[in-house]
C-alpha atoms as a PDB file:
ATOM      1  CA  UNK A   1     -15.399  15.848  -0.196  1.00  0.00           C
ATOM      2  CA  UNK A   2     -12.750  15.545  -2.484  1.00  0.00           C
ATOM      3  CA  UNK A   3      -9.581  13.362  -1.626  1.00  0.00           C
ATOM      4  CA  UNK A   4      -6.407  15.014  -0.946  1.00  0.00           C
ATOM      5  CA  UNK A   5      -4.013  15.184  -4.437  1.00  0.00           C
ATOM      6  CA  UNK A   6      -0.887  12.997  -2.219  1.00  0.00           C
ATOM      7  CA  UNK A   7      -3.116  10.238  -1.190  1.00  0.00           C
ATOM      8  CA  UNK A   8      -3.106   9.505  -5.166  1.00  0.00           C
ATOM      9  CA  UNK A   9       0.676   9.358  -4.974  1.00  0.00           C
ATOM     10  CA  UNK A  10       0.635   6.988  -1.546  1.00  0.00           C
ATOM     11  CA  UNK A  11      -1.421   4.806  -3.276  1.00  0.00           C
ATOM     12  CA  UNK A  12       0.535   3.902  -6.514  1.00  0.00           C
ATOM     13  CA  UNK A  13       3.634   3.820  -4.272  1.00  0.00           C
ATOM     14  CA  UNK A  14       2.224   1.694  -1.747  1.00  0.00           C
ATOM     15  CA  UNK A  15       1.081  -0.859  -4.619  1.00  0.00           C
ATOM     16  CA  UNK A  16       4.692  -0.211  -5.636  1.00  0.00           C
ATOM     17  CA  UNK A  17       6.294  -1.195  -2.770  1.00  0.00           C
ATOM     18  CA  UNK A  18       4.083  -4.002  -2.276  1.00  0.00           C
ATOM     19  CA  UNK A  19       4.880  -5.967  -5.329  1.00  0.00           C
ATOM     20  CA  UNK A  20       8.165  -5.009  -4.965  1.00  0.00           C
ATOM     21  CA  UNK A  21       8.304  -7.167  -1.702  1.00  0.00           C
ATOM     22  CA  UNK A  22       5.900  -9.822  -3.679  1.00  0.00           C
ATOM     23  CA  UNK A  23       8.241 -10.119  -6.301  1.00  0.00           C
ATOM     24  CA  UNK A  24      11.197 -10.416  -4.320  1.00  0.00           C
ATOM     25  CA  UNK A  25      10.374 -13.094  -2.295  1.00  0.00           C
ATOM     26  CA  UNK A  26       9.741 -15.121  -5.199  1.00  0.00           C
ATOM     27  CA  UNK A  27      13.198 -14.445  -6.767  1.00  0.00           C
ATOM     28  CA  UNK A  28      14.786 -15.884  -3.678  1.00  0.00           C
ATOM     29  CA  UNK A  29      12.535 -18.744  -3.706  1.00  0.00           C
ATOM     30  CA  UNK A  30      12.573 -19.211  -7.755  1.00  0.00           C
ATOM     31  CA  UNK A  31      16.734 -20.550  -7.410  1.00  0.00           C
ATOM     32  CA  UNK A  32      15.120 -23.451  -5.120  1.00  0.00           C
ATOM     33  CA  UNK A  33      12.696 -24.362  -7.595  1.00  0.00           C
ATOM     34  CA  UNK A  34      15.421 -24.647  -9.978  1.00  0.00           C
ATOM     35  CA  UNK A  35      17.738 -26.994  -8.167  1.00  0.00           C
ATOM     36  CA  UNK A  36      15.135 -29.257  -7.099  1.00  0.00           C
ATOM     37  CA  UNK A  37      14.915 -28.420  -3.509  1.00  0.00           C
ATOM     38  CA  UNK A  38      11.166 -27.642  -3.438  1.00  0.00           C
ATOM     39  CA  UNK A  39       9.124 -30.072  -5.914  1.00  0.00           C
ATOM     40  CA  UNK A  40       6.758 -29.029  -8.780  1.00  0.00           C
ATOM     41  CA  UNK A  41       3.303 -29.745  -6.246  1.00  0.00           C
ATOM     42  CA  UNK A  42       4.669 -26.978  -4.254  1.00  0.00           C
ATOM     43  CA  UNK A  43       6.089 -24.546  -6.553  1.00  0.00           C
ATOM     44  CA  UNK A  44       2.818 -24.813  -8.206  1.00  0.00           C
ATOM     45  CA  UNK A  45       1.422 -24.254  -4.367  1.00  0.00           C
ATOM     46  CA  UNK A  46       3.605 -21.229  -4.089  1.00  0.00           C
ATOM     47  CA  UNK A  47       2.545 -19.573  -7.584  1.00  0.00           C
ATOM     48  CA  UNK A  48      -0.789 -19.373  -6.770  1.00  0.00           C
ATOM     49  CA  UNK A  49      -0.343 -17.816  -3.431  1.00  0.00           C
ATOM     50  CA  UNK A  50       1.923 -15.835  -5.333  1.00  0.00           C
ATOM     51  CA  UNK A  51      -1.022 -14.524  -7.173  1.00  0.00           C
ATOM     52  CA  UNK A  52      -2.993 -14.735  -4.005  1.00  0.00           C
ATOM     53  CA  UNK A  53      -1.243 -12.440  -2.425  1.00  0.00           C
ATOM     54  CA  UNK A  54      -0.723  -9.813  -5.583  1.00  0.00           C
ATOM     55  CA  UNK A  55      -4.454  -9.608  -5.057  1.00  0.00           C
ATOM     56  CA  UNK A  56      -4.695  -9.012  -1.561  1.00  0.00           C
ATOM     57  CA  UNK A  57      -2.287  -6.158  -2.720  1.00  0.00           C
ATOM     58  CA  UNK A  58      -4.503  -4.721  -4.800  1.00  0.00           C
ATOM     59  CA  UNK A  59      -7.266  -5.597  -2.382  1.00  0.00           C
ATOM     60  CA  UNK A  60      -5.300  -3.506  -0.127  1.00  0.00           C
ATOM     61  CA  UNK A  61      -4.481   0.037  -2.400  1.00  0.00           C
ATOM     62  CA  UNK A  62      -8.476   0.165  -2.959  1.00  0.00           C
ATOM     63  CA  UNK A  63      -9.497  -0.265   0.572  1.00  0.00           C
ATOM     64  CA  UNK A  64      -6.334   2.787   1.266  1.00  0.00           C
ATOM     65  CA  UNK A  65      -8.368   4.765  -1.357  1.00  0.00           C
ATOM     66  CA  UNK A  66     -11.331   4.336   0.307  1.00  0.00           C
ATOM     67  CA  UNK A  67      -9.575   5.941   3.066  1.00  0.00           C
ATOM     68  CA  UNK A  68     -10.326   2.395   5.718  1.00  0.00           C
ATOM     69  CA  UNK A  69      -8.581   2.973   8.670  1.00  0.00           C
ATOM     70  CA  UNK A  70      -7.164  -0.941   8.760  1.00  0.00           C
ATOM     71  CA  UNK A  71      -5.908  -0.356   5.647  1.00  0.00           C
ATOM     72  CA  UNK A  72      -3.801   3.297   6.114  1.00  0.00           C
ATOM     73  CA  UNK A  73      -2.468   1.469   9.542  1.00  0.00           C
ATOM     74  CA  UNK A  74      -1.212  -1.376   7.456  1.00  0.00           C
ATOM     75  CA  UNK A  75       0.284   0.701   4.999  1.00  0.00           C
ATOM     76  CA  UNK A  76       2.270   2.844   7.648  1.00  0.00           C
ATOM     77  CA  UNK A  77       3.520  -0.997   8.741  1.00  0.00           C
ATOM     78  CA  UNK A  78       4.277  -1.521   4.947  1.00  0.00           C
ATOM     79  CA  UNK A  79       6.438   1.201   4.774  1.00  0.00           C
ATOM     80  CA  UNK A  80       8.102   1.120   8.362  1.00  0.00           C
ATOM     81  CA  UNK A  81       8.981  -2.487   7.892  1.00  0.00           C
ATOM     82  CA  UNK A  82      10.317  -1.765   4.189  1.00  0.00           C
ATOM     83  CA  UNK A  83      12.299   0.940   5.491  1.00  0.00           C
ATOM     84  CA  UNK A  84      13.724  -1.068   8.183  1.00  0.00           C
ATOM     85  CA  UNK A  85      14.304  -3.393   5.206  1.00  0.00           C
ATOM     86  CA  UNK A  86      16.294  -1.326   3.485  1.00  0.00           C
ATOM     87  CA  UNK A  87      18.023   0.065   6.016  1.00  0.00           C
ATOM     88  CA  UNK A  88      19.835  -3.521   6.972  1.00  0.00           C
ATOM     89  CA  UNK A  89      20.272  -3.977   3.241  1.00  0.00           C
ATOM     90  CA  UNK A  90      22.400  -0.577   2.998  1.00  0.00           C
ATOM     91  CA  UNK A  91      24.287  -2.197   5.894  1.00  0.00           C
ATOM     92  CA  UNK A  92      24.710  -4.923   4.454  1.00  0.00           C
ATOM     93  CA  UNK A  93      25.435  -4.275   0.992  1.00  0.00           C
ATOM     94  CA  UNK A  94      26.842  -0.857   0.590  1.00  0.00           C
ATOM     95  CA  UNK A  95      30.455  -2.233   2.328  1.00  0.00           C
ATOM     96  CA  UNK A  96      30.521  -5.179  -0.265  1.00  0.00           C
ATOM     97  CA  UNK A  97      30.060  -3.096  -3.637  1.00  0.00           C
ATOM     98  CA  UNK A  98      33.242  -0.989  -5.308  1.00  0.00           C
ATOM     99  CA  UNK A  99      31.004   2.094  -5.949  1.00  0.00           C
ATOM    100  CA  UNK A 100      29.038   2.856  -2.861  1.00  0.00           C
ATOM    101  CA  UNK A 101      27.702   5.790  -4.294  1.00  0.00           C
ATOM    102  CA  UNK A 102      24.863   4.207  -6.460  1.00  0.00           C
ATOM    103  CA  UNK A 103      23.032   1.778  -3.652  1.00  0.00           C
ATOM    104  CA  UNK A 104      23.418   4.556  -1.540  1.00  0.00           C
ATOM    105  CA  UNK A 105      21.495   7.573  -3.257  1.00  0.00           C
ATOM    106  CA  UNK A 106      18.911   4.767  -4.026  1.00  0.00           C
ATOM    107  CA  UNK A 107      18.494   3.370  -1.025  1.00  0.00           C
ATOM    108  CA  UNK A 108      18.375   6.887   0.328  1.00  0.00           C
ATOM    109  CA  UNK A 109      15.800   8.236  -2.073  1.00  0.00           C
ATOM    110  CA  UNK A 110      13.891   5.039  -2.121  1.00  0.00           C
ATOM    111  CA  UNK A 111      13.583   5.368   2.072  1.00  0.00           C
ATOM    112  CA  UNK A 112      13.113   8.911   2.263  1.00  0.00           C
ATOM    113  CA  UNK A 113       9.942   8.603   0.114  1.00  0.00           C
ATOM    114  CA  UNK A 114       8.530   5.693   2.655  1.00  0.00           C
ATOM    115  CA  UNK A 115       9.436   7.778   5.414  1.00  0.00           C
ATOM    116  CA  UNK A 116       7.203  10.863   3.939  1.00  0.00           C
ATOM    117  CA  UNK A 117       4.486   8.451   3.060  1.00  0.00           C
ATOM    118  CA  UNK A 118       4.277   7.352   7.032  1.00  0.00           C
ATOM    119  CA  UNK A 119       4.458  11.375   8.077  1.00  0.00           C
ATOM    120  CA  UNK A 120       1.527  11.710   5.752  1.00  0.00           C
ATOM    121  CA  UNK A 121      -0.311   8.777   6.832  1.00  0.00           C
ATOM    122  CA  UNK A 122       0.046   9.335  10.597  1.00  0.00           C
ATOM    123  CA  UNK A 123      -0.769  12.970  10.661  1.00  0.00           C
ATOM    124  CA  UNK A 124      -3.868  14.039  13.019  1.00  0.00           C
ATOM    125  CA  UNK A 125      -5.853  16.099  10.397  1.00  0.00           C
ATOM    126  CA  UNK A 126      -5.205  13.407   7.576  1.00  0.00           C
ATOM    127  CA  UNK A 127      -6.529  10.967  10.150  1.00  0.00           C
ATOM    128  CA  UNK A 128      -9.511  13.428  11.050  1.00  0.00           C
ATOM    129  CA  UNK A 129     -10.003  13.582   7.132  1.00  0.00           C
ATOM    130  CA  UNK A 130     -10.238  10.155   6.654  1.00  0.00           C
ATOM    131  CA  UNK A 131     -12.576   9.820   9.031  1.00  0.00           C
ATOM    132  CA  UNK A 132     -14.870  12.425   7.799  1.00  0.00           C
ATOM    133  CA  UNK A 133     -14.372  11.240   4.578  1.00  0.00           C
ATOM    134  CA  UNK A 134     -15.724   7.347   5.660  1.00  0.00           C
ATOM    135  CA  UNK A 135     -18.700   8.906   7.597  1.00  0.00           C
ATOM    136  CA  UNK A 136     -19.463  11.009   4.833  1.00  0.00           C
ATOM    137  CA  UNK A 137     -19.395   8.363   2.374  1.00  0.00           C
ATOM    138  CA  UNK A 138     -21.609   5.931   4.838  1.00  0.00           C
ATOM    139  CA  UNK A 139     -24.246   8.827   5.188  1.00  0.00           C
ATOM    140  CA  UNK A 140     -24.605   9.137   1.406  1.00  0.00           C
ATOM    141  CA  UNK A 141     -25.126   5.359   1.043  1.00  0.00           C
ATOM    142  CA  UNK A 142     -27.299   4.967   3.976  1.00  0.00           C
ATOM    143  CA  UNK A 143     -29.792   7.884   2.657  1.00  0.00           C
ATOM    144  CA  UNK A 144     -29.415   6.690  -1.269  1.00  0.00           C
ATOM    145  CA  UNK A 145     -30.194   3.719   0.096  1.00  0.00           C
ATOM    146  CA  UNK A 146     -33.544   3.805   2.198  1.00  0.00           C
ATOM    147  CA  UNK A 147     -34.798   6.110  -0.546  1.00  0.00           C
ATOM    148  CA  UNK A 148     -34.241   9.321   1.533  1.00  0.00           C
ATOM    149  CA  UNK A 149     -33.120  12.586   0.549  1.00  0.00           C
ATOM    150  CA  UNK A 150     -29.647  12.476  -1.286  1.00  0.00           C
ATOM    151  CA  UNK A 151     -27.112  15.232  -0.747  1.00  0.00           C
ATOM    152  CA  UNK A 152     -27.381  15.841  -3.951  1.00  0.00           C
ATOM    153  CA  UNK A 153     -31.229  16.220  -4.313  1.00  0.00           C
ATOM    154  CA  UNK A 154     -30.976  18.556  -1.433  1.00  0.00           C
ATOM    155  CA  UNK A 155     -28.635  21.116  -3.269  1.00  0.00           C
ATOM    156  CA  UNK A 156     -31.137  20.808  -6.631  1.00  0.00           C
ATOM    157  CA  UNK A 157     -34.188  20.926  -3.966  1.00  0.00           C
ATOM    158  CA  UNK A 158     -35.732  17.599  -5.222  1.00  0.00           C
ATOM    159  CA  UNK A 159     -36.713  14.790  -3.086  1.00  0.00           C
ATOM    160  CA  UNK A 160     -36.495  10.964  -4.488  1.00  0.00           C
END
């Protein structure tokens, strides 16, 4: 069972999105660093869960390729909390800039494309597929495993 073509998309935007949000958080903590307020012990603290948490990203987009049903429920939080995200930033920021038109089309474009990601995701027959596509996966380990017959051995005819 093959995966679905838009799952490939989901899952280079959700690691996307993802270290967007990493690396934004540490530009607004980076000006503290520089002023003194937090010292060196911690920065150094906060680089490495910096890096801790860039791998539980990427932790995360495998585990969504694998199709894990913890991990396509966190995703559709990803996205529904970034949206909501950008949504109070548009509030926010669009009154305060001369050119409205620029934030706007990007915050529009960016949201529109989490919003289609969390249709995807939450869809019944993308959920059925993705559980068909675990218990498939756990039947072909658990019968390469004990030395059984392997789907594929049972197409050729062979046994292992």
């Amino acid at each position: 069972m093959k995966r679905p073509l838009p799952l490939y998309f989901i899952v280079g935007w959700c690691l996307l999105v993802l270290c967007h949000l990493l690396f934004r958080f540490e530009r607004l903590v980076a000006p503290l660093h520089e002023r003194g307020t937090i010292r060196d012990d911690w920065w150094q603290g906060l680089s490495a869960g910096f890096t801790l948490l860039f791998a539980v990203a990427l932790w995360h987009v495998v585990r969504l390729l694998v199709l894990k049903s913890f991990s396509l429920k966190l995703s559709i939080a990803v996205f529904a909390c970034s949206t909501a995200t950008l949504a109070w930033m548009a509030c926010v920021l669009v009154p305060r800039t001369a050119n409205p038109l620029r934030p706007v089309a990007g915050i529009t474009i960016w949201a529109a494309l989490k919003i289609t990601c969390i249709w995807y995701l939450s869809r019944r027959s993308f959920r059925e597929f993705a559980a068909q596509f675990v218990a498939g996966r756990r039947l072909r380990k658990s019968t390469s495993a004990d030395g059984g017959v392997s789907p594929t051995n049972l197409q050729s005819g062979k046994q292992s």
